[in-house]
Every structure is written in structure tokens, then in C-alpha cells.
N, C-alpha and C. Protein backbone atom coordinates (compact mmCIF):
# COMPACT_ATOMS: atom_id res chain seq x y z
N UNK A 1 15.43 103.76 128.82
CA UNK A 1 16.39 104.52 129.58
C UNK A 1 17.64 103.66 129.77
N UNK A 2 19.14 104.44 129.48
CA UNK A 2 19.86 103.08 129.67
C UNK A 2 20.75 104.03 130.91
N UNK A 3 21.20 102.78 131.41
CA UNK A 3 22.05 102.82 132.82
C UNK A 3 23.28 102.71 132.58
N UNK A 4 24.69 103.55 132.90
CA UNK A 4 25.44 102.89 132.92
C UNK A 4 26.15 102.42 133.92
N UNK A 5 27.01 101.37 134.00
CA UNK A 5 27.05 100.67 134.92
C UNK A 5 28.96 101.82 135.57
N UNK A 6 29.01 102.00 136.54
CA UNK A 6 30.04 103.03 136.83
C UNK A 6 30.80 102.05 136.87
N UNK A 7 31.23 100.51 136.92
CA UNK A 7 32.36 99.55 136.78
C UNK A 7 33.00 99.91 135.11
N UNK A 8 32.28 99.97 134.33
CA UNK A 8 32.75 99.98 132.88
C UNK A 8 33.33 101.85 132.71
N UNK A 9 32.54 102.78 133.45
CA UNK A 9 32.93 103.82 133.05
C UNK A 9 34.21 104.55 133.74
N UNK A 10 34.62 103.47 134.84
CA UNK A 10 35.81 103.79 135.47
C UNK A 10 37.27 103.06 134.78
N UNK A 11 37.01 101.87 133.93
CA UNK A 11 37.73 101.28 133.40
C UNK A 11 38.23 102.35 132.12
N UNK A 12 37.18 103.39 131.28
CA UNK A 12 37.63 103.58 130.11
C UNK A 12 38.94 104.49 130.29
N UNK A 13 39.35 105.50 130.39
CA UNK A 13 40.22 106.01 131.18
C UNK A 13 41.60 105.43 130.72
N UNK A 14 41.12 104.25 131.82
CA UNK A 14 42.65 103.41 131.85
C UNK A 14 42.69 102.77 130.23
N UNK A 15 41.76 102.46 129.50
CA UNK A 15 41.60 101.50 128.46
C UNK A 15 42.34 102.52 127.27
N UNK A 16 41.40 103.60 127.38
CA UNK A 16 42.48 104.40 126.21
C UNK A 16 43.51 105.15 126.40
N UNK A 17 44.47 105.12 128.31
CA UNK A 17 45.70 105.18 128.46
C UNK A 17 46.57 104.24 127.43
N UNK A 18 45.75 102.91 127.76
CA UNK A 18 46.72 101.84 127.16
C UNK A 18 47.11 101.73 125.81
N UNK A 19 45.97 102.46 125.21
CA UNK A 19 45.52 102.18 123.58
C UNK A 19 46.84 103.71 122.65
N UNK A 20 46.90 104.33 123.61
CA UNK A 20 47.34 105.15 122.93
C UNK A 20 48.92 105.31 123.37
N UNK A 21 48.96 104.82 124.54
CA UNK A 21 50.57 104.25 125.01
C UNK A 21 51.57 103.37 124.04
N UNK A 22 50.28 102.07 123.80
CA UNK A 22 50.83 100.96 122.46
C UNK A 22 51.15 101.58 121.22
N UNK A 23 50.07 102.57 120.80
CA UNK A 23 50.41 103.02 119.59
C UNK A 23 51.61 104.12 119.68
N UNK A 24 51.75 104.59 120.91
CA UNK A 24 52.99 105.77 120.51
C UNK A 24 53.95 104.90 120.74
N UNK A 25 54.38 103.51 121.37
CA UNK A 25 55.08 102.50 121.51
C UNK A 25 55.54 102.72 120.29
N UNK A 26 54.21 101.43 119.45
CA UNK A 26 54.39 101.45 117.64
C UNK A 26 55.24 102.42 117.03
N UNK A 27 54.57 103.77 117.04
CA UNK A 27 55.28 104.50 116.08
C UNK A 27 57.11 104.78 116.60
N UNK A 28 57.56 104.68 117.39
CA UNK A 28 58.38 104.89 117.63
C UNK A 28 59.27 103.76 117.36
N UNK A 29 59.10 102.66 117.47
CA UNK A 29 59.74 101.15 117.20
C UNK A 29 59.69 101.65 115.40
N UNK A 30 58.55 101.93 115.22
CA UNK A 30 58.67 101.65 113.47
C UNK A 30 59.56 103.22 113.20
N UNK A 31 59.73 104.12 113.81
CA UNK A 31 60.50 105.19 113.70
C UNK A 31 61.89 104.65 113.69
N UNK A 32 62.40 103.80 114.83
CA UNK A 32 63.61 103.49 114.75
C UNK A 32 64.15 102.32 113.81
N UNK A 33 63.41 101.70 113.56
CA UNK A 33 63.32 100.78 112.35
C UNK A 33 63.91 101.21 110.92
N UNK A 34 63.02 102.45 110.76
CA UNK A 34 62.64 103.35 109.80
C UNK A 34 64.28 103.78 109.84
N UNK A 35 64.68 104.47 110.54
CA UNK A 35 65.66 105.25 110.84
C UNK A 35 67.41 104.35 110.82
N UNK A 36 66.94 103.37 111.16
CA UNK A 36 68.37 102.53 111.49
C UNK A 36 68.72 101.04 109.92
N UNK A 37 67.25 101.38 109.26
CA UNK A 37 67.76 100.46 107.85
C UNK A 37 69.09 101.10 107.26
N UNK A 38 69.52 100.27 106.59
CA UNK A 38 70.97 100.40 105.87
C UNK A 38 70.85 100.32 104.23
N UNK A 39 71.87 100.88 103.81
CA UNK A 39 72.18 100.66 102.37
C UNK A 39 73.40 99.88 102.58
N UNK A 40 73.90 99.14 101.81
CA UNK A 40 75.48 99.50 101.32
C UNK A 40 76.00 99.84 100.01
N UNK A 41 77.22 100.60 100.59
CA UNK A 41 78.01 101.65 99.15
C UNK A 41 78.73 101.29 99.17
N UNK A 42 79.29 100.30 97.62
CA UNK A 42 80.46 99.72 97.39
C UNK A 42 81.33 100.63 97.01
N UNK A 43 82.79 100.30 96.55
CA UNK A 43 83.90 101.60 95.84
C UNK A 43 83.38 102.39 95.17
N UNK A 44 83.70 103.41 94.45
CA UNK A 44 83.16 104.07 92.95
C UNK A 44 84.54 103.69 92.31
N UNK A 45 84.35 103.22 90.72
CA UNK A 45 84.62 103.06 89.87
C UNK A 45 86.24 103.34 90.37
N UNK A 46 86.61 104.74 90.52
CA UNK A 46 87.61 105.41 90.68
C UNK A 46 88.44 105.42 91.56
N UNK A 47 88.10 104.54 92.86
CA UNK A 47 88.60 104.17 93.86
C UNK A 47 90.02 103.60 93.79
N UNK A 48 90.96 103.90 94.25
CA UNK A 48 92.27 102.87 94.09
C UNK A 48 92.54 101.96 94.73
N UNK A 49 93.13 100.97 94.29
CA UNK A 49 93.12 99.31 95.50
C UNK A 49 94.83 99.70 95.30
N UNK A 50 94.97 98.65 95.91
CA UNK A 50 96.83 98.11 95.59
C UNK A 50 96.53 96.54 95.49
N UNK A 51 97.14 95.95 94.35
CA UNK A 51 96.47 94.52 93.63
C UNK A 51 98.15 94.08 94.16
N UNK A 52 97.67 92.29 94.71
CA UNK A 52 98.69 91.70 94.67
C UNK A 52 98.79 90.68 93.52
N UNK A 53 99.55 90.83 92.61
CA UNK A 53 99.71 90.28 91.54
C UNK A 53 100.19 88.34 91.23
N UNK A 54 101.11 88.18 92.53
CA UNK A 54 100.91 86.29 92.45
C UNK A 54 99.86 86.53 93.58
N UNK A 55 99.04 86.94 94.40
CA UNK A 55 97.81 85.81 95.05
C UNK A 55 96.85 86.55 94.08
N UNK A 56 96.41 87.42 93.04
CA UNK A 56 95.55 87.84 92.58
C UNK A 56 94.24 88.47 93.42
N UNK A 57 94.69 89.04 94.27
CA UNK A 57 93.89 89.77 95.37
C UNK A 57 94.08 91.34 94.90
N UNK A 58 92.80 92.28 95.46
CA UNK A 58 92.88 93.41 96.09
C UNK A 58 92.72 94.11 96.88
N UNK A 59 93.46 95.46 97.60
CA UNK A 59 92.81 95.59 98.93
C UNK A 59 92.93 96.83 98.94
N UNK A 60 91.88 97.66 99.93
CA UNK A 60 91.46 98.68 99.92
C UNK A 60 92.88 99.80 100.44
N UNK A 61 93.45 100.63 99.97
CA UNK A 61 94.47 101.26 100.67
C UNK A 61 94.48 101.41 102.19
N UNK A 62 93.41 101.74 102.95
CA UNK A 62 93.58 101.71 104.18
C UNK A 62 94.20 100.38 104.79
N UNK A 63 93.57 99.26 104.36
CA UNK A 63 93.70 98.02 104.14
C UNK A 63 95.51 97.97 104.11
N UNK A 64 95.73 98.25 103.44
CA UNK A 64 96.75 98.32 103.07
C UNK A 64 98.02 98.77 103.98
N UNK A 65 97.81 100.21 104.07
CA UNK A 65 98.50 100.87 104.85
C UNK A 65 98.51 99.99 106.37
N UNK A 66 97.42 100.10 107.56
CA UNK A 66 97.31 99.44 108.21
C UNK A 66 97.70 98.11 108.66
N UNK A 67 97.65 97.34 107.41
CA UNK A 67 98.28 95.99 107.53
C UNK A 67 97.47 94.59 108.28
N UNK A 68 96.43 95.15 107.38
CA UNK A 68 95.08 94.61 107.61
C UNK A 68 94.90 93.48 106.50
N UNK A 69 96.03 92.94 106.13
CA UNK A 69 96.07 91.51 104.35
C UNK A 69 96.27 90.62 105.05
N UNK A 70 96.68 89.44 104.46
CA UNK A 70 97.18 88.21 105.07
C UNK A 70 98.60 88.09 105.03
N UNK A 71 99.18 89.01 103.87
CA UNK A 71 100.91 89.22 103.46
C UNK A 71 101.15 90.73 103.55
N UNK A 72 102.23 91.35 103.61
CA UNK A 72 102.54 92.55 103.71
C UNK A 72 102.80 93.03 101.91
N UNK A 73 102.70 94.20 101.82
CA UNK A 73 102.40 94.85 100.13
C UNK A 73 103.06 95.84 100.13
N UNK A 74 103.46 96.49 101.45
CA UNK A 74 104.61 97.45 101.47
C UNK A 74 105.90 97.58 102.06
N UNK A 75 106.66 97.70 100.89
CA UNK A 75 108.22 97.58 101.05
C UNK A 75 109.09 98.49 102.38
N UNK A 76 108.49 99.88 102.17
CA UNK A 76 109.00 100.37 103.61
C UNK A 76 107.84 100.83 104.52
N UNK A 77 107.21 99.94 105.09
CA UNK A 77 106.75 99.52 106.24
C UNK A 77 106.91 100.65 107.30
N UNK A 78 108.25 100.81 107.75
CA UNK A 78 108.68 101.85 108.78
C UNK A 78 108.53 102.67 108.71
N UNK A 79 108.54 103.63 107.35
CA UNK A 79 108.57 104.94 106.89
C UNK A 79 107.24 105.16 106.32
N UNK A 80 106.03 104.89 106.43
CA UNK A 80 104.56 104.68 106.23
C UNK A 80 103.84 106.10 106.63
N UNK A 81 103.96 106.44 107.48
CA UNK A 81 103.24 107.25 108.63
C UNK A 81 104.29 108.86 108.24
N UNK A 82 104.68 108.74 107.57
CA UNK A 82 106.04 109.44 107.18
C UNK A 82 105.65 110.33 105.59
N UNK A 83 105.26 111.84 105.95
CA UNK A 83 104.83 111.93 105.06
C UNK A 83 105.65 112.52 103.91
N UNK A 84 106.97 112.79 104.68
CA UNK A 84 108.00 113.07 103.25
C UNK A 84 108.69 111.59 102.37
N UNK A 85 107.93 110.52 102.80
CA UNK A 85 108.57 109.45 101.96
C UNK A 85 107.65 108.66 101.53
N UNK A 86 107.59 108.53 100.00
CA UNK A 86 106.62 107.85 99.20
C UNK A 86 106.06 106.62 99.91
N UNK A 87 105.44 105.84 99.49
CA UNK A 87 104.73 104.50 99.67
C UNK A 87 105.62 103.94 98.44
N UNK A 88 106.53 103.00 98.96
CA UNK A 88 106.88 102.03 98.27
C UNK A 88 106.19 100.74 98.29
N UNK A 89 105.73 100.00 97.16
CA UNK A 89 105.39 98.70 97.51
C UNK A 89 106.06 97.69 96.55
N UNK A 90 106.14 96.09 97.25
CA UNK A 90 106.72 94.92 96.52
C UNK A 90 106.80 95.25 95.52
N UNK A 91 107.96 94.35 94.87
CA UNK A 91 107.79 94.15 93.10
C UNK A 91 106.73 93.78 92.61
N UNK A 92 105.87 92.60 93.46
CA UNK A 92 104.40 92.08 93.19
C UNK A 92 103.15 92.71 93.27
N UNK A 93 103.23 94.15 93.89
CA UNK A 93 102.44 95.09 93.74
C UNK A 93 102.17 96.14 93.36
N UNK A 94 100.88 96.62 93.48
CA UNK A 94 100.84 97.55 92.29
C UNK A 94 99.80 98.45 92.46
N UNK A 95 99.34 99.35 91.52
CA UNK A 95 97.96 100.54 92.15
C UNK A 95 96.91 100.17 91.18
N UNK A 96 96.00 99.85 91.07
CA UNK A 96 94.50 99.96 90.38
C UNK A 96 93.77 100.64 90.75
N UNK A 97 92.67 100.84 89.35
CA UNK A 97 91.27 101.15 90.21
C UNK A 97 90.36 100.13 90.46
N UNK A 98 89.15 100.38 90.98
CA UNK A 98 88.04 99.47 91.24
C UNK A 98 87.86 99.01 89.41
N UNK A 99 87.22 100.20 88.81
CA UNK A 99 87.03 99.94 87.24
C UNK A 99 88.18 99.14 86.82
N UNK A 100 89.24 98.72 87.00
CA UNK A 100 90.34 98.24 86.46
C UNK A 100 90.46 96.66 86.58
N UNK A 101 90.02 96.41 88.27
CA UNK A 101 90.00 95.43 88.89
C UNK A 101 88.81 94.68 88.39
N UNK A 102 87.48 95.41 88.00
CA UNK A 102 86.24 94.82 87.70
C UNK A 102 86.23 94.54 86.19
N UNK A 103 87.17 95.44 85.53
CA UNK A 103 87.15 94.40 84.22
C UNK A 103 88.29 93.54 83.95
N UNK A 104 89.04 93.11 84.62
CA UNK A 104 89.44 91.91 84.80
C UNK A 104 89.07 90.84 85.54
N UNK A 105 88.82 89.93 85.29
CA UNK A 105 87.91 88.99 86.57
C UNK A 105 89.04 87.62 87.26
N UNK A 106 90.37 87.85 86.88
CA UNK A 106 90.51 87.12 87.49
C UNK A 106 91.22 87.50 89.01
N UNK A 107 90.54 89.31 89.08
CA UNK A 107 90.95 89.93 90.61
C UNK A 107 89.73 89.37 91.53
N UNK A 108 90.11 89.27 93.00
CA UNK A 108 89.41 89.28 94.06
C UNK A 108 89.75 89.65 94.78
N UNK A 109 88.52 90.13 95.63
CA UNK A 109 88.62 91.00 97.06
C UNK A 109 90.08 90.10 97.98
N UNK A 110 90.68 90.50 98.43
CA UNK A 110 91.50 89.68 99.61
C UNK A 110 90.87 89.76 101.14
N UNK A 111 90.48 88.72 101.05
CA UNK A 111 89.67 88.01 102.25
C UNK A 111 89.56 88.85 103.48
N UNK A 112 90.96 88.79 103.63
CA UNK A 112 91.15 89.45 105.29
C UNK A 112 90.65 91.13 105.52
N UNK A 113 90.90 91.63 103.75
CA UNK A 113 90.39 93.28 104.23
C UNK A 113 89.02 93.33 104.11
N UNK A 114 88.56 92.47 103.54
CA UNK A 114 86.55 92.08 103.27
C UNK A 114 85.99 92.21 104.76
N UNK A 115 86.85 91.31 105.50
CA UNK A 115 86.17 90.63 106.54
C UNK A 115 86.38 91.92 107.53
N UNK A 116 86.95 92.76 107.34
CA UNK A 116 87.61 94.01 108.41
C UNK A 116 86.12 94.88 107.72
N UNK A 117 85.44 94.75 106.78
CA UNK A 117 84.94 96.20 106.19
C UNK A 117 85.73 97.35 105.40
N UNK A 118 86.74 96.18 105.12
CA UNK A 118 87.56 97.27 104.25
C UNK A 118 86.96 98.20 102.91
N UNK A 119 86.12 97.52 102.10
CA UNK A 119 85.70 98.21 100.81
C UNK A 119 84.31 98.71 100.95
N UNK A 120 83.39 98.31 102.04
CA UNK A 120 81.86 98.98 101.23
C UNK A 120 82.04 99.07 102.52
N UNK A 121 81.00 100.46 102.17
CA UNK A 121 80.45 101.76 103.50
C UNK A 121 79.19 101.44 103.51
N UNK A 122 78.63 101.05 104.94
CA UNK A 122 76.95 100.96 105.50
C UNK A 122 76.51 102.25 105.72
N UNK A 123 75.65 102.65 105.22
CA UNK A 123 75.09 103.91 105.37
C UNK A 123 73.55 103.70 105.99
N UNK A 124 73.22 104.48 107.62
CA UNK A 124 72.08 104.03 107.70
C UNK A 124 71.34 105.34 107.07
N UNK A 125 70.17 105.54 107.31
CA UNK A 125 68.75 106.87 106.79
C UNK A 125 69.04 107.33 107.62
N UNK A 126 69.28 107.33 109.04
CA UNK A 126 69.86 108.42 110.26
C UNK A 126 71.39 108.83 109.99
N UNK A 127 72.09 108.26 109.26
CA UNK A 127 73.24 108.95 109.03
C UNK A 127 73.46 109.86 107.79
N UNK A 128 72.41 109.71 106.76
CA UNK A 128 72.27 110.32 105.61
C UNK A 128 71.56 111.48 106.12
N UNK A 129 70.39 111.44 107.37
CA UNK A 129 69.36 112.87 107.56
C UNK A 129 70.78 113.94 108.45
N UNK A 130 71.99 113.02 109.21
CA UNK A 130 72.57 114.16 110.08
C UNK A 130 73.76 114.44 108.86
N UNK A 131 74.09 113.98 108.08
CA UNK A 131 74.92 114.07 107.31
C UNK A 131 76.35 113.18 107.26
N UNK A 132 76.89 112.68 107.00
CA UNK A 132 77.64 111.14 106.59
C UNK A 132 78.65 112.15 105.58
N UNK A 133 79.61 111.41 105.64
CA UNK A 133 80.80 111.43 104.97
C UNK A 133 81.31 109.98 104.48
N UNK A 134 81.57 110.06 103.25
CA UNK A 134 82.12 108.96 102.41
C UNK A 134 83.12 108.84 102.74
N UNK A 135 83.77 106.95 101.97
CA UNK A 135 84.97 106.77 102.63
C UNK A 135 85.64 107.37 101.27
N UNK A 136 85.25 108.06 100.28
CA UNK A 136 85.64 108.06 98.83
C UNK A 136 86.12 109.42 98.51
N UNK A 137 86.81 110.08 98.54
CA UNK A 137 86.68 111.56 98.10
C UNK A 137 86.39 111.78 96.58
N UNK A 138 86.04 112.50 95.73
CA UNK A 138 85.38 112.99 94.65
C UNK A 138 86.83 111.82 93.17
N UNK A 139 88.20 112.14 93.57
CA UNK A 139 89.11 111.09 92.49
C UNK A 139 89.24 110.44 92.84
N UNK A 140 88.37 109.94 93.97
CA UNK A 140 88.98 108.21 94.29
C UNK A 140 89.68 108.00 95.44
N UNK A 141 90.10 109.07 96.21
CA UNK A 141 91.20 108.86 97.16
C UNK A 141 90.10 108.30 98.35
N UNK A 142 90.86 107.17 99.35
CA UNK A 142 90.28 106.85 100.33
C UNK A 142 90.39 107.98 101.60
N UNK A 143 89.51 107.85 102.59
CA UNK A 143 89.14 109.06 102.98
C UNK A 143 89.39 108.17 104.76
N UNK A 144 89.87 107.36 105.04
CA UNK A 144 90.21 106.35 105.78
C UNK A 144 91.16 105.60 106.36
């Protein structure tokens, strides 16, 4: 005949409160885990930079516009924001694409728009399930 002892049968209760508290803990930590990993999405091919031709840099147009380089790349500055007047830039500058820039190698990123997040988009799995927008539109135009 076995006995049980009512010390152990008052404990269980609480024992598989705990057991199943931790695990919905778990799943939820590994849910947000799950949920908050990243990719990153560099330019597409088609993307346009504006290349500075004596430092051999490129930078992302927003980059650009903003005035987010280490040197300025556009000639009228003032009239920017201005949408009946072109984008003029230096004699030393110029328009590429990413594809343009990547088969030449003696281009590089320019430091200062890298370090801003100027060229690659973090995309987490929670921003891809609610839906995300690129910084890229379909020819390349920055969207930024």
C-alpha cells in the first residue's frame, strides 16, 4: 500500500507552475530572437552613387544630398531642396552605378557615408512579416 506523503503533493502544483512558466519564458525569448535576426541588403547593381573622382570615393545619393561626405560634391548647395533646379555637381563629380563602381576597383565606399548607414539596408524577419520597404526603387533610384 503506498502513502503519499501530503508535503510532496502540495508542492506539485507549484512545481509545474514553474515548469511551464520557464518554458513559455523560453519560447518567447527564442520568438524574439527568432523575430529580431537581421539580414543585410547591399545596393542592387543599378543603384546610383555620385563618385568623387580625385579622392576616388563613392557615396550613396542621400549621402550626398544631405551632406553626409567629408567634402561637399554639390555645386549649388542652396538650390538642393528646390525642385525646379537640377542637381549640379563639382567638375570632380559625377553619377555611377553600383555595377559601374564594382567593376572598377580602384572605387571605395567614402568613409563618412559607410559609417552613417548610408549604402546597405538591415532588414530584420519582423520587418519582412509586417512588410518593409527598400531603400532602392525598381531603376535604382534611392528611396531616402
Amino acid at each position: 500500500m503506498s502513502h503519499s506523503n501530503p508535503a510532496n503533493d502540495a508542492g506539485r502544483p507549484r512545481l509545474i507552475w514553474l515548469i511551464l512558466t520557464g518554458a513559455g519564458l523560453a519560447a518567447v525569448l527564442a520568438a524574439a530572437a527568432f523575430l529580431l535576426s537581421y539580414k543585410i541588403e547591399p545596393p542592387p547593381d543599378n543603384a546610383r552613387v555620385i563618385v568623387d573622382e580625385q579622392m576616388q570615393t563613392y557615396a550613396s545619393t542621400p549621402c550626398v544630398i544631405y551632406n553626409k561626405l567629408g567634402r561637399e560634391l554639390i555645386a549649388n548647395r542652396s538650390e538642393v531642396f528646390d525642385p525646379a533646379k537640377p542637381l549640379q555637381l563639382f567638375t570632380y563629380a559625377s553619377e555611377k552605378t553600383i555595377a559601374e563602381v564594382k567593376a572598377d576597383k580602384k572605387w571605395s565606399r567614402d568613409p563618412a557615408c559607410d559609417y552613417v548607414t548610408g549604402f546597405d539596408q538591415i532588414v530584420t524577419r519582423w520587418m519582412r512579416l509586417v512588410g518593409y520597404r527598400s531603400r532602392w526603387a525598381d531603376d535604382g533610384q534611392w528611396r531616402w
